[in-house]
PDB file of N, CA and C in Angstrom:
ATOM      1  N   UNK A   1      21.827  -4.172 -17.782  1.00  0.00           N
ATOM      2  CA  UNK A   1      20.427  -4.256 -18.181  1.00  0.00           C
ATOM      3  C   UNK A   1      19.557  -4.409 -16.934  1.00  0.00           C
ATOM      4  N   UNK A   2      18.485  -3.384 -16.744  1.00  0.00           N
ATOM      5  CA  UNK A   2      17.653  -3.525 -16.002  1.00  0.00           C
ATOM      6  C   UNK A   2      16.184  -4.601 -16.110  1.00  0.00           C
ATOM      7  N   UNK A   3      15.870  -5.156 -15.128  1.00  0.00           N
ATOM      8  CA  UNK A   3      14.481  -6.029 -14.928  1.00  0.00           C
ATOM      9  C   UNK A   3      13.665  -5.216 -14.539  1.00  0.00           C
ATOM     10  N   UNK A   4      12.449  -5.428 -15.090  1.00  0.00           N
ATOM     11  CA  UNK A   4      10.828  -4.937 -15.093  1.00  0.00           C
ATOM     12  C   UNK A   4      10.392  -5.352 -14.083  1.00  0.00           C
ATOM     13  N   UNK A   5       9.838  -4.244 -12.717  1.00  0.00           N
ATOM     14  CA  UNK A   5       9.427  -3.814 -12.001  1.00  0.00           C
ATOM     15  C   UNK A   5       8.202  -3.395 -11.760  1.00  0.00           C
ATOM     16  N   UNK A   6       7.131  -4.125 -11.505  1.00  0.00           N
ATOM     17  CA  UNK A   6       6.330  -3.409 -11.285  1.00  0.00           C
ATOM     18  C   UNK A   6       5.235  -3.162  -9.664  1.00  0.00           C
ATOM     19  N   UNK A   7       4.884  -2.125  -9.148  1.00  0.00           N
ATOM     20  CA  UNK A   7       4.605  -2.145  -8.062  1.00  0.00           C
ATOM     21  C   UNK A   7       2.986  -1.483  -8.293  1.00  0.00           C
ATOM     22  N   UNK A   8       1.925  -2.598  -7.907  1.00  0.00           N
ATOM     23  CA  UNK A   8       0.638  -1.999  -7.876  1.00  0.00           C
ATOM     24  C   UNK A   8       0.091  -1.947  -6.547  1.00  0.00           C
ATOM     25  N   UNK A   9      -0.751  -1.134  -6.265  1.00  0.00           N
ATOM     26  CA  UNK A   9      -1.388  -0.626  -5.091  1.00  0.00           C
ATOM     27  C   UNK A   9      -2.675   0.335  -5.229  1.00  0.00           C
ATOM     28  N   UNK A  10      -3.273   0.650  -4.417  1.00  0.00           N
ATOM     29  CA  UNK A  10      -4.552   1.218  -4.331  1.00  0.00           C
ATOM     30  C   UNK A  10      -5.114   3.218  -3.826  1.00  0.00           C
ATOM     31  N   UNK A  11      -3.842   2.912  -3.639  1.00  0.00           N
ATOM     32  CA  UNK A  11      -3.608   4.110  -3.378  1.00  0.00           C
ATOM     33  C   UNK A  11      -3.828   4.475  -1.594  1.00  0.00           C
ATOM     34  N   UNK A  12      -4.181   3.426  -0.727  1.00  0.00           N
ATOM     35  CA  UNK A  12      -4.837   3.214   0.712  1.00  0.00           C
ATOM     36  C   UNK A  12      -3.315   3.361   1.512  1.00  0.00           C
ATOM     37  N   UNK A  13      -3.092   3.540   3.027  1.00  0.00           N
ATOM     38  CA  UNK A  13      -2.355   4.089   3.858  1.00  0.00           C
ATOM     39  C   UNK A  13      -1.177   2.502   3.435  1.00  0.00           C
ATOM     40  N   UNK A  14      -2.131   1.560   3.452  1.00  0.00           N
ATOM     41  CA  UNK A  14      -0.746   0.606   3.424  1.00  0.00           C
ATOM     42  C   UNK A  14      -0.434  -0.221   2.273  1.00  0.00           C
ATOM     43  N   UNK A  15      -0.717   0.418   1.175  1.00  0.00           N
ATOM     44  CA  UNK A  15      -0.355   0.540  -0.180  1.00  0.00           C
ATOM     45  C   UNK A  15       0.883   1.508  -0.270  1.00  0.00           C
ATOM     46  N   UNK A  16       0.537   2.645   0.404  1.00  0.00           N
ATOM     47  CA  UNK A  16       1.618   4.113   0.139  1.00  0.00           C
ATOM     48  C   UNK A  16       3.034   3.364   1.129  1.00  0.00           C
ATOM     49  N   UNK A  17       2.579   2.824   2.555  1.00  0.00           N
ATOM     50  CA  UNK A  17       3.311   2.215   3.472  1.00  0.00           C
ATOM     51  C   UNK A  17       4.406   1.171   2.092  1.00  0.00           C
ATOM     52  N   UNK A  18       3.972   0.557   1.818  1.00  0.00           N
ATOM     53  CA  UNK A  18       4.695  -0.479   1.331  1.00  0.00           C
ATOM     54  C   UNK A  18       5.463  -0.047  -0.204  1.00  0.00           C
ATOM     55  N   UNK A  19       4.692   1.441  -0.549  1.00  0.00           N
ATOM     56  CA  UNK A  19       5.898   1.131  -2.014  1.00  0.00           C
ATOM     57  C   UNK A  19       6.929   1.685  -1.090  1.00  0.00           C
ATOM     58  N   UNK A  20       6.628   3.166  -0.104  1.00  0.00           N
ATOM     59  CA  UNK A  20       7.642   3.631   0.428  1.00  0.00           C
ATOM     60  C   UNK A  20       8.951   2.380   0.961  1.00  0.00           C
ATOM     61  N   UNK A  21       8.951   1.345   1.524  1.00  0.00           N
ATOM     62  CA  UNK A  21       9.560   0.329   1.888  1.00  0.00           C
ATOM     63  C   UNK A  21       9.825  -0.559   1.320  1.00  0.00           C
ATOM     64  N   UNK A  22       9.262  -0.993   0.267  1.00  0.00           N
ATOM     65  CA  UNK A  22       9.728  -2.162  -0.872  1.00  0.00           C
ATOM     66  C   UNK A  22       9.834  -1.223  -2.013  1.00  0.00           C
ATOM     67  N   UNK A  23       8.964  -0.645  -2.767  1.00  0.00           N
ATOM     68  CA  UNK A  23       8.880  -0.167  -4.220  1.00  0.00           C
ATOM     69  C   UNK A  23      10.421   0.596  -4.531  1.00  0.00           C
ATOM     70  N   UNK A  24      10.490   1.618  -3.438  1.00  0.00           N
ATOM     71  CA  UNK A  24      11.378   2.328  -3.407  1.00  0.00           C
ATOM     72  C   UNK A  24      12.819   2.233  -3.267  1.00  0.00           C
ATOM     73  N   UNK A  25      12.734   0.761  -2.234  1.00  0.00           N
ATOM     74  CA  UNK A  25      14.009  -0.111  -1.754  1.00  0.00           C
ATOM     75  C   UNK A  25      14.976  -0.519  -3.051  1.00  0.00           C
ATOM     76  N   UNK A  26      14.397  -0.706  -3.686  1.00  0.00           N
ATOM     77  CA  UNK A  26      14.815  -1.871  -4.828  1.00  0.00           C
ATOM     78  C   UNK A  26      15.682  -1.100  -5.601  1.00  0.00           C
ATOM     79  N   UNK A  27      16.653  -1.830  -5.833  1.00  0.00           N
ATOM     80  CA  UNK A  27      18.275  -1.488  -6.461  1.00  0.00           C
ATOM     81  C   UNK A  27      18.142  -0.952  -7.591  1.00  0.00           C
ATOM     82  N   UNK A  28      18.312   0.682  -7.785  1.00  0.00           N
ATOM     83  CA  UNK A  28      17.621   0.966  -9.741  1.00  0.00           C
ATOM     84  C   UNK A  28      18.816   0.665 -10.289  1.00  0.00           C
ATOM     85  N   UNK A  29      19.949   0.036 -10.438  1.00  0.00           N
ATOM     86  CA  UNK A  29      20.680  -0.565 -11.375  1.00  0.00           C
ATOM     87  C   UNK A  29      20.476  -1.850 -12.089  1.00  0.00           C
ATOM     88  N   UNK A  30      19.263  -2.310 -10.986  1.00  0.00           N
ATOM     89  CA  UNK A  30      19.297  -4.262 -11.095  1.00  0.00           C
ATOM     90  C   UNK A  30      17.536  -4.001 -11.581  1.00  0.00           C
ATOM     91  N   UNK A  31      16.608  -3.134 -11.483  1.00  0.00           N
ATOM     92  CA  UNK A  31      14.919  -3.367 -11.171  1.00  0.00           C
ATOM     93  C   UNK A  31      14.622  -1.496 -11.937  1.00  0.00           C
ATOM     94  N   UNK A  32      14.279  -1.497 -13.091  1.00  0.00           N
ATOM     95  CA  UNK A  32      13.211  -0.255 -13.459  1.00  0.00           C
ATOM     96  C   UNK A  32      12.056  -0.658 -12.740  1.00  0.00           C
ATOM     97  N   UNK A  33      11.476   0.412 -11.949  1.00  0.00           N
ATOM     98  CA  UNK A  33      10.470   0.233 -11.044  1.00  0.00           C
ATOM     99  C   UNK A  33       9.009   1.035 -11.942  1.00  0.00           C
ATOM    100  N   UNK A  34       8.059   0.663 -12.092  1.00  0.00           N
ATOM    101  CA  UNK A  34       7.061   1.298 -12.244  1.00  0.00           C
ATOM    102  C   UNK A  34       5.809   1.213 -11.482  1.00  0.00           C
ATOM    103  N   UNK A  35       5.611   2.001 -10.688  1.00  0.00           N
ATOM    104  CA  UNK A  35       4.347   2.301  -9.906  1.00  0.00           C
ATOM    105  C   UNK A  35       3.072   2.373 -10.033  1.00  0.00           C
ATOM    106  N   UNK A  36       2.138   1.599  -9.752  1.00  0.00           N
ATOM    107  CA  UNK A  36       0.657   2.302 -10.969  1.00  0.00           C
ATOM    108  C   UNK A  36      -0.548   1.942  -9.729  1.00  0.00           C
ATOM    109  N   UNK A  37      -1.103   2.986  -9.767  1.00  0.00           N
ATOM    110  CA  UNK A  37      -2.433   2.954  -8.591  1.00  0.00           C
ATOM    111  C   UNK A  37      -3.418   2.229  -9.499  1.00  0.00           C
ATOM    112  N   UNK A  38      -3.832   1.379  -9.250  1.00  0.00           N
ATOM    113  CA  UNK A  38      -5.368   0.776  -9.785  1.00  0.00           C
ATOM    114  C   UNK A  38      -6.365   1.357  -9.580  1.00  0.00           C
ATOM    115  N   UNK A  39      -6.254   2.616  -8.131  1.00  0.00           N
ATOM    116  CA  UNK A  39      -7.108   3.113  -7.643  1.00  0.00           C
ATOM    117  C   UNK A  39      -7.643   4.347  -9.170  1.00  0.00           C
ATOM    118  N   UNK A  40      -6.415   4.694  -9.622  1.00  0.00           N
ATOM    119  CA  UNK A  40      -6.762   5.811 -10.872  1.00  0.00           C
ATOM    120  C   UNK A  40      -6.668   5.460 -11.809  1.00  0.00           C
ATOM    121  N   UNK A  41      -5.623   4.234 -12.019  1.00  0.00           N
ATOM    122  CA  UNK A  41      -5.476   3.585 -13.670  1.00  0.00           C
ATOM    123  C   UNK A  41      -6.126   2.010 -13.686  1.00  0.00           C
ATOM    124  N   UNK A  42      -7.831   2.612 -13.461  1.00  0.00           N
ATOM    125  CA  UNK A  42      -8.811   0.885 -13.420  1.00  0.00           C
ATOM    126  C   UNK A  42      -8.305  -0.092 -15.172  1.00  0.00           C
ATOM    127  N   UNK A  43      -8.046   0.762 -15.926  1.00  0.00           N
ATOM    128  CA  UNK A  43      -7.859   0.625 -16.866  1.00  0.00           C
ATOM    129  C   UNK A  43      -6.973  -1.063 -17.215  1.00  0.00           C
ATOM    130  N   UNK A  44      -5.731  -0.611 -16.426  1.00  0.00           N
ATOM    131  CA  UNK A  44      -4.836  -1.657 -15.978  1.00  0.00           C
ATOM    132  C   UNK A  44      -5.044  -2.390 -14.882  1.00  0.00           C
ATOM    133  N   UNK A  45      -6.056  -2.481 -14.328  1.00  0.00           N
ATOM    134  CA  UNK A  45      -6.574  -4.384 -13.534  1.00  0.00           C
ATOM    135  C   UNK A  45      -6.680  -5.501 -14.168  1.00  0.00           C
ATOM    136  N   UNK A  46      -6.873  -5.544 -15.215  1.00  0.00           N
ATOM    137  CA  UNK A  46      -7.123  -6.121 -16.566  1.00  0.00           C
ATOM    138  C   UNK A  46      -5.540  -7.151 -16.002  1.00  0.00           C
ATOM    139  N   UNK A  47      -4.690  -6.065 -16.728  1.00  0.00           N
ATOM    140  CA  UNK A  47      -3.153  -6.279 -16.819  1.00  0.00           C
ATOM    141  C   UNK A  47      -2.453  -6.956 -15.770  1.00  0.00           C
ATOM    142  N   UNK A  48      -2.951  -6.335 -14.542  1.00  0.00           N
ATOM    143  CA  UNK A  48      -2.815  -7.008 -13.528  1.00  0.00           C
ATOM    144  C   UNK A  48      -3.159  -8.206 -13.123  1.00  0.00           C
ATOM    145  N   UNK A  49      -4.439  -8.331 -13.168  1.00  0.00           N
ATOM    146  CA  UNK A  49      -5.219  -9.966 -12.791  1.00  0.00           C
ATOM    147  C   UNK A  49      -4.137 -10.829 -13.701  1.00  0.00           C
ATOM    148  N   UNK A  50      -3.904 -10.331 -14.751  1.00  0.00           N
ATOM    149  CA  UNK A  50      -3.433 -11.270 -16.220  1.00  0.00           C
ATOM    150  C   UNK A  50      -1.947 -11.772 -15.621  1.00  0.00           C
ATOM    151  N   UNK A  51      -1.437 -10.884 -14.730  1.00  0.00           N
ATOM    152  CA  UNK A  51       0.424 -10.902 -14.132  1.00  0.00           C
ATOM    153  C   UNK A  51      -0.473 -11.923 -12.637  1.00  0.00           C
ATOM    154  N   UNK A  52      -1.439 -12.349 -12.289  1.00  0.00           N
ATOM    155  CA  UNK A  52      -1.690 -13.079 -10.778  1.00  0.00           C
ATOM    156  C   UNK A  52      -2.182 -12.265  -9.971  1.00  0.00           C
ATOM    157  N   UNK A  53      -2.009 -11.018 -10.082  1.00  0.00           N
ATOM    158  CA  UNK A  53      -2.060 -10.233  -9.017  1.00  0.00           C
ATOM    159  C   UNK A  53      -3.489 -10.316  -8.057  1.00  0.00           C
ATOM    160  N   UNK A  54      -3.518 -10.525  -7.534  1.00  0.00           N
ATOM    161  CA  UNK A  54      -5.131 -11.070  -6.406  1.00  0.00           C
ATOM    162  C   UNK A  54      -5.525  -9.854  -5.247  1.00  0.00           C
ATOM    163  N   UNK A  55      -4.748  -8.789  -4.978  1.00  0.00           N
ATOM    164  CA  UNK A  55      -5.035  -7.906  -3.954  1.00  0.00           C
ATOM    165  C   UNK A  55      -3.654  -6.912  -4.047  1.00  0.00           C
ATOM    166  N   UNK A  56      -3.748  -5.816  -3.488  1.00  0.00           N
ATOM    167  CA  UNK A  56      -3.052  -4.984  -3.663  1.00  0.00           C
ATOM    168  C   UNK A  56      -2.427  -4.427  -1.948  1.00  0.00           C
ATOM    169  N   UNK A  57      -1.390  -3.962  -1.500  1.00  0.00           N
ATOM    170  CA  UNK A  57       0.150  -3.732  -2.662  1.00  0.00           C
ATOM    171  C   UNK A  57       0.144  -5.517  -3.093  1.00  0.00           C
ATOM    172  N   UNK A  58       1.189  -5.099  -4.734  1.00  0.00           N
ATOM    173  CA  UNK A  58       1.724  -6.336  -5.265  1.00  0.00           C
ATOM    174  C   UNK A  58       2.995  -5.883  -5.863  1.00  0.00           C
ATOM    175  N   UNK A  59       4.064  -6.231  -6.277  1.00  0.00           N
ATOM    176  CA  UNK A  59       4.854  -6.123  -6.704  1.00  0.00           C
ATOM    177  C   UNK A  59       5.178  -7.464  -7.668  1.00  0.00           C
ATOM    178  N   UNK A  60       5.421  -7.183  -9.322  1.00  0.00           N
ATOM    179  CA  UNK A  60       5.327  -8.648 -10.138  1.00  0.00           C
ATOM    180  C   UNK A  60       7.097  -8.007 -11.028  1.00  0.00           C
ATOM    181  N   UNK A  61       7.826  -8.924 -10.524  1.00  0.00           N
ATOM    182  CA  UNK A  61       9.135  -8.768 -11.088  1.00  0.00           C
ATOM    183  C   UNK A  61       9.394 -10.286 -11.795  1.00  0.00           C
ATOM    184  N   UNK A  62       9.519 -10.279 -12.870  1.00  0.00           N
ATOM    185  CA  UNK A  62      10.280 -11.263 -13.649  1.00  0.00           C
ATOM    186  C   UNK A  62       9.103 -12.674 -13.809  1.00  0.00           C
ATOM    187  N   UNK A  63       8.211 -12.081 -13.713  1.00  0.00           N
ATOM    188  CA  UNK A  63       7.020 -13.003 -13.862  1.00  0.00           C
ATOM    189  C   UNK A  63       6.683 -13.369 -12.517  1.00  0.00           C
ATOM    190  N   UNK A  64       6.823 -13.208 -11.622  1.00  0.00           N
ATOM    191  CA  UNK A  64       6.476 -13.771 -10.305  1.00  0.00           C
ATOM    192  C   UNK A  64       5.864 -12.510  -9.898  1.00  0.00           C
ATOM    193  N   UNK A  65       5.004 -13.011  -8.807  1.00  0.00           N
ATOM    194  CA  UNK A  65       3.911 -11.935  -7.937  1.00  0.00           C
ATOM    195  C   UNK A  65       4.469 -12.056  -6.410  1.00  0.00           C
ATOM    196  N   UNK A  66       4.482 -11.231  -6.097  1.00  0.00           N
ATOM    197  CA  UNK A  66       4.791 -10.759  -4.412  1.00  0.00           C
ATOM    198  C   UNK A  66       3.724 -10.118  -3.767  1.00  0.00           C
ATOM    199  N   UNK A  67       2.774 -10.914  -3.243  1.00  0.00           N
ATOM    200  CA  UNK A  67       1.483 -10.016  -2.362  1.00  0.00           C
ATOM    201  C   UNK A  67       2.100  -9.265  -0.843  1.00  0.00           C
ATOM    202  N   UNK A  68       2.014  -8.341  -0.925  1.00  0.00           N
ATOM    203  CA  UNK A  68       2.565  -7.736   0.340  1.00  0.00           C
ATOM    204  C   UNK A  68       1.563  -7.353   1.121  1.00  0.00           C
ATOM    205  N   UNK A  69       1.332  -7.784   2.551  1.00  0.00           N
ATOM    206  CA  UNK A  69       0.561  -7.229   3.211  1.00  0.00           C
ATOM    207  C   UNK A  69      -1.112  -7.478   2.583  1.00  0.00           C
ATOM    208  N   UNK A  70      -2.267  -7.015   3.152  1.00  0.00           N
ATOM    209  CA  UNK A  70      -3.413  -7.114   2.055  1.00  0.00           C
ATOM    210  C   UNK A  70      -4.355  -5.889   2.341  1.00  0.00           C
ATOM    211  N   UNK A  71      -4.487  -5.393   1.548  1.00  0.00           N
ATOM    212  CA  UNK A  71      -4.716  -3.846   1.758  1.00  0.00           C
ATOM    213  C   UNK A  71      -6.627  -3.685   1.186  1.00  0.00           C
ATOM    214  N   UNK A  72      -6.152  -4.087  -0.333  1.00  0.00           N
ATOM    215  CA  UNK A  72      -7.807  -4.484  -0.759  1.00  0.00           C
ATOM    216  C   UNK A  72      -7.740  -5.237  -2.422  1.00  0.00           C
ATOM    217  N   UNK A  73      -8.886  -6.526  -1.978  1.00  0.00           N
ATOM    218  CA  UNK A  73      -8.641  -7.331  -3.322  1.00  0.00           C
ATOM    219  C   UNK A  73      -8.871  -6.502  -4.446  1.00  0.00           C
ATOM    220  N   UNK A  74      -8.579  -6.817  -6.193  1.00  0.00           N
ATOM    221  CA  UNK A  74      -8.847  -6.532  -7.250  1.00  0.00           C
ATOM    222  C   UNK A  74      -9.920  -6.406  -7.070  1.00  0.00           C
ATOM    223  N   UNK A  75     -10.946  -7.221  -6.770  1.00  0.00           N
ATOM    224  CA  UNK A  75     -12.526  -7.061  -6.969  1.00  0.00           C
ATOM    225  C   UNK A  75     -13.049  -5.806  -6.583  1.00  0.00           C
ATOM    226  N   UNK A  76     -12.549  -5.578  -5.012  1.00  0.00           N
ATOM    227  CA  UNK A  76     -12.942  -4.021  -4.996  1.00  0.00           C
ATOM    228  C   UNK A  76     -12.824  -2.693  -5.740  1.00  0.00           C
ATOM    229  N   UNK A  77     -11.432  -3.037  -6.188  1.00  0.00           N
ATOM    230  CA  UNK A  77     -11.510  -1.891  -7.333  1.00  0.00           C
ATOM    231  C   UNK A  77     -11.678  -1.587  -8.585  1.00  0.00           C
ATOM    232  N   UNK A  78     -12.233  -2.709  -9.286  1.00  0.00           N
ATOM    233  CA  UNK A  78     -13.159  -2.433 -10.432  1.00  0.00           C
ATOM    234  C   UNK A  78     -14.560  -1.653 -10.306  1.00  0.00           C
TER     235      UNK A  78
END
């Protein structure tokens, strides 16, 4: 059984930098990964803020938030 994966970002040079190196890293036997730009799906910031998420790249696996790097807060991209 796989764990829920999720990797948000903005779509910016070190958003793309970091799924390439974390998003991508991650073991697909142990982590279904799902990717989602906030930059195109504003829709889901909502969803995000609601998982912690405070700035983007983030990665939220198993209820916990991982801020990687800081690329640009939620606020900007609403």
């Amino acid at each position: 059984m796989t764990e829920k994966a999720i990797f948000y970002h903005a779509g910016c040079a070190v958003c793309v930098d970091a799924e390439q190196r974390f998003a991508a890293a991650l073991d697909s036997s142990r982590y279904d990964v799902e990717v989602v730009d906030l930059g195109e799906a504003k829709d889901r910031i909502v969803e995000a803020e609601r998982a912690g998420v405070t700035s983007v790249p983030a990665m939220v696996i198993g209820g916990g938030v991982y801020h990687i790097n800081h690329g640009a807060d939620l606020s900007a991209l609403g």
